[in-house]
Protein backbone atom coordinates (compact mmCIF):
# COMPACT_ATOMS: atom_id res chain seq x y z
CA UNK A 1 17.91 -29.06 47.14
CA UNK A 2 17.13 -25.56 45.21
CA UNK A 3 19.31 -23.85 43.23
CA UNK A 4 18.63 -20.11 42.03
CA UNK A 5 20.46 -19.65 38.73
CA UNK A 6 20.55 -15.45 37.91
CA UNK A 7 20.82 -15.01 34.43
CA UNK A 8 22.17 -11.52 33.57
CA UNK A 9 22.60 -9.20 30.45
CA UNK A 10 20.86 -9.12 27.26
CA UNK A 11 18.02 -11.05 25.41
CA UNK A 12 20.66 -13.35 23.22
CA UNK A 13 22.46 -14.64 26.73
CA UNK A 14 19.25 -15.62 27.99
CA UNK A 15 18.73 -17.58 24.96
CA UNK A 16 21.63 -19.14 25.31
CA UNK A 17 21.40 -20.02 28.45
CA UNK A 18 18.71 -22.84 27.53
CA UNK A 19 20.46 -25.58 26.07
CA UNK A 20 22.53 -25.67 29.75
CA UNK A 21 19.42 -25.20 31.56
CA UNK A 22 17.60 -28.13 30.00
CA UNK A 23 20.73 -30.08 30.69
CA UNK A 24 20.95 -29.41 34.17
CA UNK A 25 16.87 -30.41 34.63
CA UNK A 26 17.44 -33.89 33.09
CA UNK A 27 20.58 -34.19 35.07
CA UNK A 28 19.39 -32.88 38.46
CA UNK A 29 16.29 -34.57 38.86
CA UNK A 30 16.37 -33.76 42.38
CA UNK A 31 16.73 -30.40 42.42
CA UNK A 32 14.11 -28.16 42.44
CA UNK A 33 15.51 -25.41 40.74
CA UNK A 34 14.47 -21.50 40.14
CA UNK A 35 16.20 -19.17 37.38
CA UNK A 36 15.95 -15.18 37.63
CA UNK A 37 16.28 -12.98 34.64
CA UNK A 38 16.42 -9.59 34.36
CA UNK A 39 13.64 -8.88 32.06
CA UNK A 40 13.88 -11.67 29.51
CA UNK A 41 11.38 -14.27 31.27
CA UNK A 42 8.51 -14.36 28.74
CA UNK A 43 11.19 -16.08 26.29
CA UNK A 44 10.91 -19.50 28.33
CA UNK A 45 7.06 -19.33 27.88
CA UNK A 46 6.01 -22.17 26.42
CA UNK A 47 9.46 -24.56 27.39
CA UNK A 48 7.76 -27.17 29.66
CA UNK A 49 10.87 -27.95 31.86
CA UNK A 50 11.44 -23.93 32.80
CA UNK A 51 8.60 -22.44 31.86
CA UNK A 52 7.29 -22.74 36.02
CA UNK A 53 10.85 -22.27 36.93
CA UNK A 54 11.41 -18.78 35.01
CA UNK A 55 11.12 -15.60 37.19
CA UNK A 56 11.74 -12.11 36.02
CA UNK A 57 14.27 -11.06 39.16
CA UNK A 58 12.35 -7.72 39.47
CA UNK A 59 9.00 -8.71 40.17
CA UNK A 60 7.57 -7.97 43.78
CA UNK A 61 8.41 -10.95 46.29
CA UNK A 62 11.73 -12.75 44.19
CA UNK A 63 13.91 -12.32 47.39
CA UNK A 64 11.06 -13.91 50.00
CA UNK A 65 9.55 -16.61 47.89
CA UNK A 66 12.84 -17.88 45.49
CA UNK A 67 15.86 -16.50 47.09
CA UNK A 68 15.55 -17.22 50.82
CA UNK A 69 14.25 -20.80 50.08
CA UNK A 70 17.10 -21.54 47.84
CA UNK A 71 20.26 -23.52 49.19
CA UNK A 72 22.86 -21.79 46.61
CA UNK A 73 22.82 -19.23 44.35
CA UNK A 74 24.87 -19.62 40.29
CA UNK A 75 25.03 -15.90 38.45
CA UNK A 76 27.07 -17.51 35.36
CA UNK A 77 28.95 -15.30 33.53
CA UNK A 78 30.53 -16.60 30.42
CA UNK A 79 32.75 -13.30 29.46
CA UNK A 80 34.74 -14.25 32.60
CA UNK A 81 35.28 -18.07 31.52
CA UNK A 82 38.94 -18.60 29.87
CA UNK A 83 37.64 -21.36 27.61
CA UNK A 84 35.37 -18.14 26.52
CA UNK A 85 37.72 -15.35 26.21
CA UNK A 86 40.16 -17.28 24.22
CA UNK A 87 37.40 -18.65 21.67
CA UNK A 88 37.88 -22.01 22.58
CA UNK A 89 34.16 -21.91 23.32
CA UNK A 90 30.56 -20.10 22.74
CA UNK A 91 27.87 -18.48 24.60
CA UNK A 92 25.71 -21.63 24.69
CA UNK A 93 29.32 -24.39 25.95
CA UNK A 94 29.89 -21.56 28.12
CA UNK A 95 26.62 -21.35 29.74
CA UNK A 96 26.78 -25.44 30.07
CA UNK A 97 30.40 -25.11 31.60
CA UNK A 98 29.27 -22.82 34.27
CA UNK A 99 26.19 -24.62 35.06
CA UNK A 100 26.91 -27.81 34.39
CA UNK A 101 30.32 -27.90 35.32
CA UNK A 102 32.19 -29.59 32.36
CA UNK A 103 33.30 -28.70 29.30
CA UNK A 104 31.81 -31.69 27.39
CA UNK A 105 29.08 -30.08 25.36
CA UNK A 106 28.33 -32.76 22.77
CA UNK A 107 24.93 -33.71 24.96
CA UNK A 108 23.43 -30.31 24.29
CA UNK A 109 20.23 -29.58 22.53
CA UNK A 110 19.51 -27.10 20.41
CA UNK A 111 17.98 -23.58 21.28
CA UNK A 112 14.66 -24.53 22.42
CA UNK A 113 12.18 -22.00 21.99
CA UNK A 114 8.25 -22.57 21.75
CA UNK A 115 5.67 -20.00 20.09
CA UNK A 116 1.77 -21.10 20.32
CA UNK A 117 -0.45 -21.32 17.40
CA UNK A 118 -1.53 -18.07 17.26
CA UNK A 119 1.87 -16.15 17.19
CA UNK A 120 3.01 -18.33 13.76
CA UNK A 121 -0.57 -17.09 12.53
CA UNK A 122 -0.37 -13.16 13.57
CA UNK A 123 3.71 -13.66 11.90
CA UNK A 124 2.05 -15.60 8.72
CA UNK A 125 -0.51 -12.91 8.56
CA UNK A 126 1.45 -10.13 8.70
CA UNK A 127 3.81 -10.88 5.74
CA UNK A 128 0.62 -11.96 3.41
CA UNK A 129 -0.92 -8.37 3.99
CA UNK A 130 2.04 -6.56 3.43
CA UNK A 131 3.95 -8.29 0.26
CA UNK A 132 1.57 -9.46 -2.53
CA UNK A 133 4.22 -10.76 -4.39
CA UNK A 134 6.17 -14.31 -4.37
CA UNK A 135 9.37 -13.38 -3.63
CA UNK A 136 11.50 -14.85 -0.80
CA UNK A 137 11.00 -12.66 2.83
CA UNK A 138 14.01 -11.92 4.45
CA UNK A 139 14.35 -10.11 8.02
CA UNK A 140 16.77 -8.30 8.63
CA UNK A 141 18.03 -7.19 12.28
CA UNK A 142 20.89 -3.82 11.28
CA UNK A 143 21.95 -2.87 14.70
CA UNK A 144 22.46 -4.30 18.06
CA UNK A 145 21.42 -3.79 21.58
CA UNK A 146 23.92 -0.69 22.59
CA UNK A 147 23.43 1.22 19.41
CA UNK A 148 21.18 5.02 19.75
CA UNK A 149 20.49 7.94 18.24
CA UNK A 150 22.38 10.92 17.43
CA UNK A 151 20.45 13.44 15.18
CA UNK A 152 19.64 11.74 11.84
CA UNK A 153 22.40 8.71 12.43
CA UNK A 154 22.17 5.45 14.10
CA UNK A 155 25.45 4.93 16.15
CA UNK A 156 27.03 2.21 17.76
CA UNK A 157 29.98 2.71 20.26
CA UNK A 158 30.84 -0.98 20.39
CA UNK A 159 30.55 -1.48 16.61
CA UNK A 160 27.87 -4.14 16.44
CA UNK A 161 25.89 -2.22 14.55
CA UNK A 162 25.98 -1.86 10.30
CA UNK A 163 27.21 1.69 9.19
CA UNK A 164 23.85 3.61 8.56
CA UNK A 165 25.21 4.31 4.57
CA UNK A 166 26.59 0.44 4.70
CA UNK A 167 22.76 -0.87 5.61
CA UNK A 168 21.46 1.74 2.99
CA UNK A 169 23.34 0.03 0.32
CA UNK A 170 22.87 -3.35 1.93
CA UNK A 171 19.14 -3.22 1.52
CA UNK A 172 18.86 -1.55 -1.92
CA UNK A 173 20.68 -4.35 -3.34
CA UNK A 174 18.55 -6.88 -1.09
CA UNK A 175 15.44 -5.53 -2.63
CA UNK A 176 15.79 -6.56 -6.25
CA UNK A 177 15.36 -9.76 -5.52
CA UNK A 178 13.95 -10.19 -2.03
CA UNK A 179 11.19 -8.77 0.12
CA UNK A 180 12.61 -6.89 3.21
CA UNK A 181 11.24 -6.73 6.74
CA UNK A 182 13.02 -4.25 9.06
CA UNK A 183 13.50 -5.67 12.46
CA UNK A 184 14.55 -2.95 15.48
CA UNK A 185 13.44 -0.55 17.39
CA UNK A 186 11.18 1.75 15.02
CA UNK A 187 13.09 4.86 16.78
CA UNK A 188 16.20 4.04 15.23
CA UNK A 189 14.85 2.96 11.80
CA UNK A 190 16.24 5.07 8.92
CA UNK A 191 14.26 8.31 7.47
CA UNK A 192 16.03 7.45 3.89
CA UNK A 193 14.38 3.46 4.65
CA UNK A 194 11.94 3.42 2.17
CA UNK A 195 12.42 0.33 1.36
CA UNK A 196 11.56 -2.13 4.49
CA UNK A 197 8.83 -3.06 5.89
CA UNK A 198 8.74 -2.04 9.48
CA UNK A 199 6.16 -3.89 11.91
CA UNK A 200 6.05 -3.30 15.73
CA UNK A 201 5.88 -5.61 18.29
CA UNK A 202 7.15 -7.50 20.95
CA UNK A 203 10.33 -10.16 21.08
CA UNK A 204 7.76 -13.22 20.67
CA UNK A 205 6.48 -11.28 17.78
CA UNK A 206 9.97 -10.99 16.12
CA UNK A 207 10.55 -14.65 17.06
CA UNK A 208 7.67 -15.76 14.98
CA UNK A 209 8.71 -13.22 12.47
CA UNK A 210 11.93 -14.91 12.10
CA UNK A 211 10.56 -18.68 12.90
CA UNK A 212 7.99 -18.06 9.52
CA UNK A 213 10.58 -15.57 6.84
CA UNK A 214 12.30 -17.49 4.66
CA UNK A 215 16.18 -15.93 5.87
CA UNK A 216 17.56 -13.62 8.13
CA UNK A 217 20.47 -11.07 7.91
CA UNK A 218 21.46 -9.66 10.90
CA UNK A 219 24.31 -8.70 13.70
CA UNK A 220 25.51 -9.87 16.58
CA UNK A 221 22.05 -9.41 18.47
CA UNK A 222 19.00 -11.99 19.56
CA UNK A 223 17.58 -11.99 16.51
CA UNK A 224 20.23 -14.67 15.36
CA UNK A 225 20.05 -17.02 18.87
CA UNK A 226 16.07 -16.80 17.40
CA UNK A 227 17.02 -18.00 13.99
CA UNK A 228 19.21 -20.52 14.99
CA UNK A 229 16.76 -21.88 17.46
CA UNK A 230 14.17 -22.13 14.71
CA UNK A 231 16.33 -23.05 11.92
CA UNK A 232 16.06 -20.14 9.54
CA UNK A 233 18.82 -20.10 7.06
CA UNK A 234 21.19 -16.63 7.39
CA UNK A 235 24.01 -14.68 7.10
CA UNK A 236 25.40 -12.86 9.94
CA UNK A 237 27.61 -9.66 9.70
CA UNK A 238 30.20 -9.06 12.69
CA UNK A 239 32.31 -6.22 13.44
CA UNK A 240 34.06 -6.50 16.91
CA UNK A 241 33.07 -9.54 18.16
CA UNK A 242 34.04 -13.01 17.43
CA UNK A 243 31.94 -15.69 15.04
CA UNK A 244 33.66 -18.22 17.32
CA UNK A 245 32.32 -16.59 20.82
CA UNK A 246 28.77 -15.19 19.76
CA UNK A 247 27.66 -16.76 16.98
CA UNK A 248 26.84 -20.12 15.00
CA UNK A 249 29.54 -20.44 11.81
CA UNK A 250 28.39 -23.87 11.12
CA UNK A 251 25.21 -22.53 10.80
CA UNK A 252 25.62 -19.38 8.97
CA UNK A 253 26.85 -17.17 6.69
CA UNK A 254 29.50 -15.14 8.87
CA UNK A 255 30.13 -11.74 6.85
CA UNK A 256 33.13 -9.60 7.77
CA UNK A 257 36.06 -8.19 6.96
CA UNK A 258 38.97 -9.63 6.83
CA UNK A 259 41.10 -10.62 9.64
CA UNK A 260 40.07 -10.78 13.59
CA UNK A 261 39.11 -7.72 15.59
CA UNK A 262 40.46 -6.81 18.64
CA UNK A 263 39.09 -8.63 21.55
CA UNK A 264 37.01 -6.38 23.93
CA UNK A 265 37.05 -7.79 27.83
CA UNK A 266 33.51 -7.08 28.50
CA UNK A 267 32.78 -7.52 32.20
CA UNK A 268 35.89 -8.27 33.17
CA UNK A 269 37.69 -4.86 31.99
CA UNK A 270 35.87 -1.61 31.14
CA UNK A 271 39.01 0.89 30.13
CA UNK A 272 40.32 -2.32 27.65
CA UNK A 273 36.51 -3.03 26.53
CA UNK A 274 36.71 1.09 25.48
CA UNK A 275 39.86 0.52 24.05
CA UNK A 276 39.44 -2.29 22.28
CA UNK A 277 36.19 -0.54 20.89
CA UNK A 278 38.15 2.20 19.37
CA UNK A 279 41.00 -0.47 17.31
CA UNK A 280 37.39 -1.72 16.24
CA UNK A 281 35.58 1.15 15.31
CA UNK A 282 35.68 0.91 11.30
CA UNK A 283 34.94 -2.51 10.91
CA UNK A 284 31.44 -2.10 10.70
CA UNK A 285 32.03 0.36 8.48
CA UNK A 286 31.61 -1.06 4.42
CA UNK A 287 32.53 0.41 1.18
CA UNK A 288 30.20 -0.34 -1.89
CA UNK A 289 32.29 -3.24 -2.95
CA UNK A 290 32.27 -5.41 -0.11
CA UNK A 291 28.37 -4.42 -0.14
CA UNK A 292 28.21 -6.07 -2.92
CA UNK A 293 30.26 -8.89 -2.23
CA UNK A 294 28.46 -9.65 0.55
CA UNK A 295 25.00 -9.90 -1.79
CA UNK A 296 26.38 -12.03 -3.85
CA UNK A 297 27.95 -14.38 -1.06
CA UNK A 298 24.05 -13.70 0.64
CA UNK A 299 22.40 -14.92 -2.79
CA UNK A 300 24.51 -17.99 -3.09
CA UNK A 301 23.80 -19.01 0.66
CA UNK A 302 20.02 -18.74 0.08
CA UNK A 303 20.11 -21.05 -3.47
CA UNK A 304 21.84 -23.74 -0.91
CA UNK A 305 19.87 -23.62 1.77
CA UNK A 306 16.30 -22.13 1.11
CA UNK A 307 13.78 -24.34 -0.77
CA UNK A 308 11.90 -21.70 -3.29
């Protein structure tokens, strides 16, 4: 028997994805199983039960050499799950639902993620050459996958992102106390940032970034699935989406105003995503006071739950 799981979307669904995956290997020892991502492959590096099983779906001979030997085909897609939708379940019981076909979840593992040696050191050697002080490192991940450019502002349609002013004000309060490491595309980093430090490199880069600083702050993007897989202390600020869908509350600090946001049908409905998107479209969006609360509620997660 082969199965063919496709995994599709973004870096923080493959992640999530894992915990299921694993599952399904210890469950299905008979089945010699292939999974297809778009793009996200080098993640599983290093995971002995999927690292040989991990294709990137665009590389030259997928359809002859995994597809037409496989007996089935999964493409899970947790946005169209109702246990999902209605928040009775997250990314990672939603990947194990679909794949696993149950909705008892309390046999999953944790994110598994595996860096070698010599990515902690390159991480570890970064953040000695670059602060000389001993103040805690925090990373911090301001805008998510679908936010761009437009002239001298960072934008986000879908309101994942922090408010360009909002991160601004986030950071220069950060930086009295903490060291700051800027983690995003360097395109979309801030000309008024003078205040981050802004490395480049690639996902297992940031991974080790994250697995070695002492907390993260961040959105809903990979760079928490990393934290959480590593366990790295954090607080995570959300704007349209739901703590209970795409993120980890017993984990972390969930920062947000108050109140739910509209739910946006992603891949199920496009005009009631884009309307949804517009009810949501301030709630990144952060005046100077809840700035500041949300320092305060940051400073008092890190004193429980980061050994200085």
């Amino acid at each position: 028997m082969r199965t063919v799981f496709v995994i599709d979307g973004g870096a923080g669904r493959a992640i999530t994805s894992i915990p299921a995956l694993l599952k399904f290997q210890k469950n299905n020892p008979g089945d010699d199983f292939r999974i297809c991502i778009h793009g996200w492959d080098t993640l599983f590096w290093g995971i002995p039960e999927l690292q040989d099983r991990t294709f990137n779906i665009d590389n030259k001979g997928i359809f002859e050499n995994v597809f037409l030997t496989a007996d089935r085909v999964i493409s899970p897609e947790p946005y169209r799950l109702p246990r999902y939708y209605k928040q009775q379940e997250n990314l990672v019981e939603a990947f194990d639902s679909l794949i696993n076909e149950t909705d008892k979840h309390d046999d999953l593992e944790n994110i598994k993620l595996v860096l070698t040696k010599t990515e902690e050191l390159v991480a570890v050697d970064f953040i000695s050459k670059t602060f000389d002080n001993k103040k805690m490192n925090i990373i911090i991940q301001p805008w998510g996958s679908t936010a761009k450019k437009m002239d001298a502002y960072t934008i986000d349609e879908s309101s994942r992102s922090i408010e360009p002013w909002s991160y601004l004000t986030l950071i220069k309060k950060l930086s009295q106390k903490y060291n700051l490491i800027y983690f995003g595309d360097k395109s979309l980093a801030m000309e008024d940032d003078n205040i981050t430090a802004k490395p480049e490199g690639d996902l297992r880069f940031w991974m080790a970034l994250i697995d070695v600083c002492d907390y993260f702050v961040g959105v809903d993007s990979v760079g928490q699935h990393f934290a959480k897989a590593f366990g790295t202390p954090g607080s995570v600020i959300l704007g349209s989406t739901i703590a209970a869908n795409i993120s980890y509350p017993e984990f972390f600090n969930i920062l947000k105003k108050p109140g739910e946001p509209k739910y946006s049908p992603l891949r199920i409905n496009m005009i009631d995503s884009h309307l949804a998107d517009r009810l949501n479209d301030s709630r990144m969006n952060f005046d100077e006071k809840e700035i500041e609360q949300f320092v305060v509620s940051i400073d008092e997660h890190i004193k429980k739950n980061v050994k200085g």
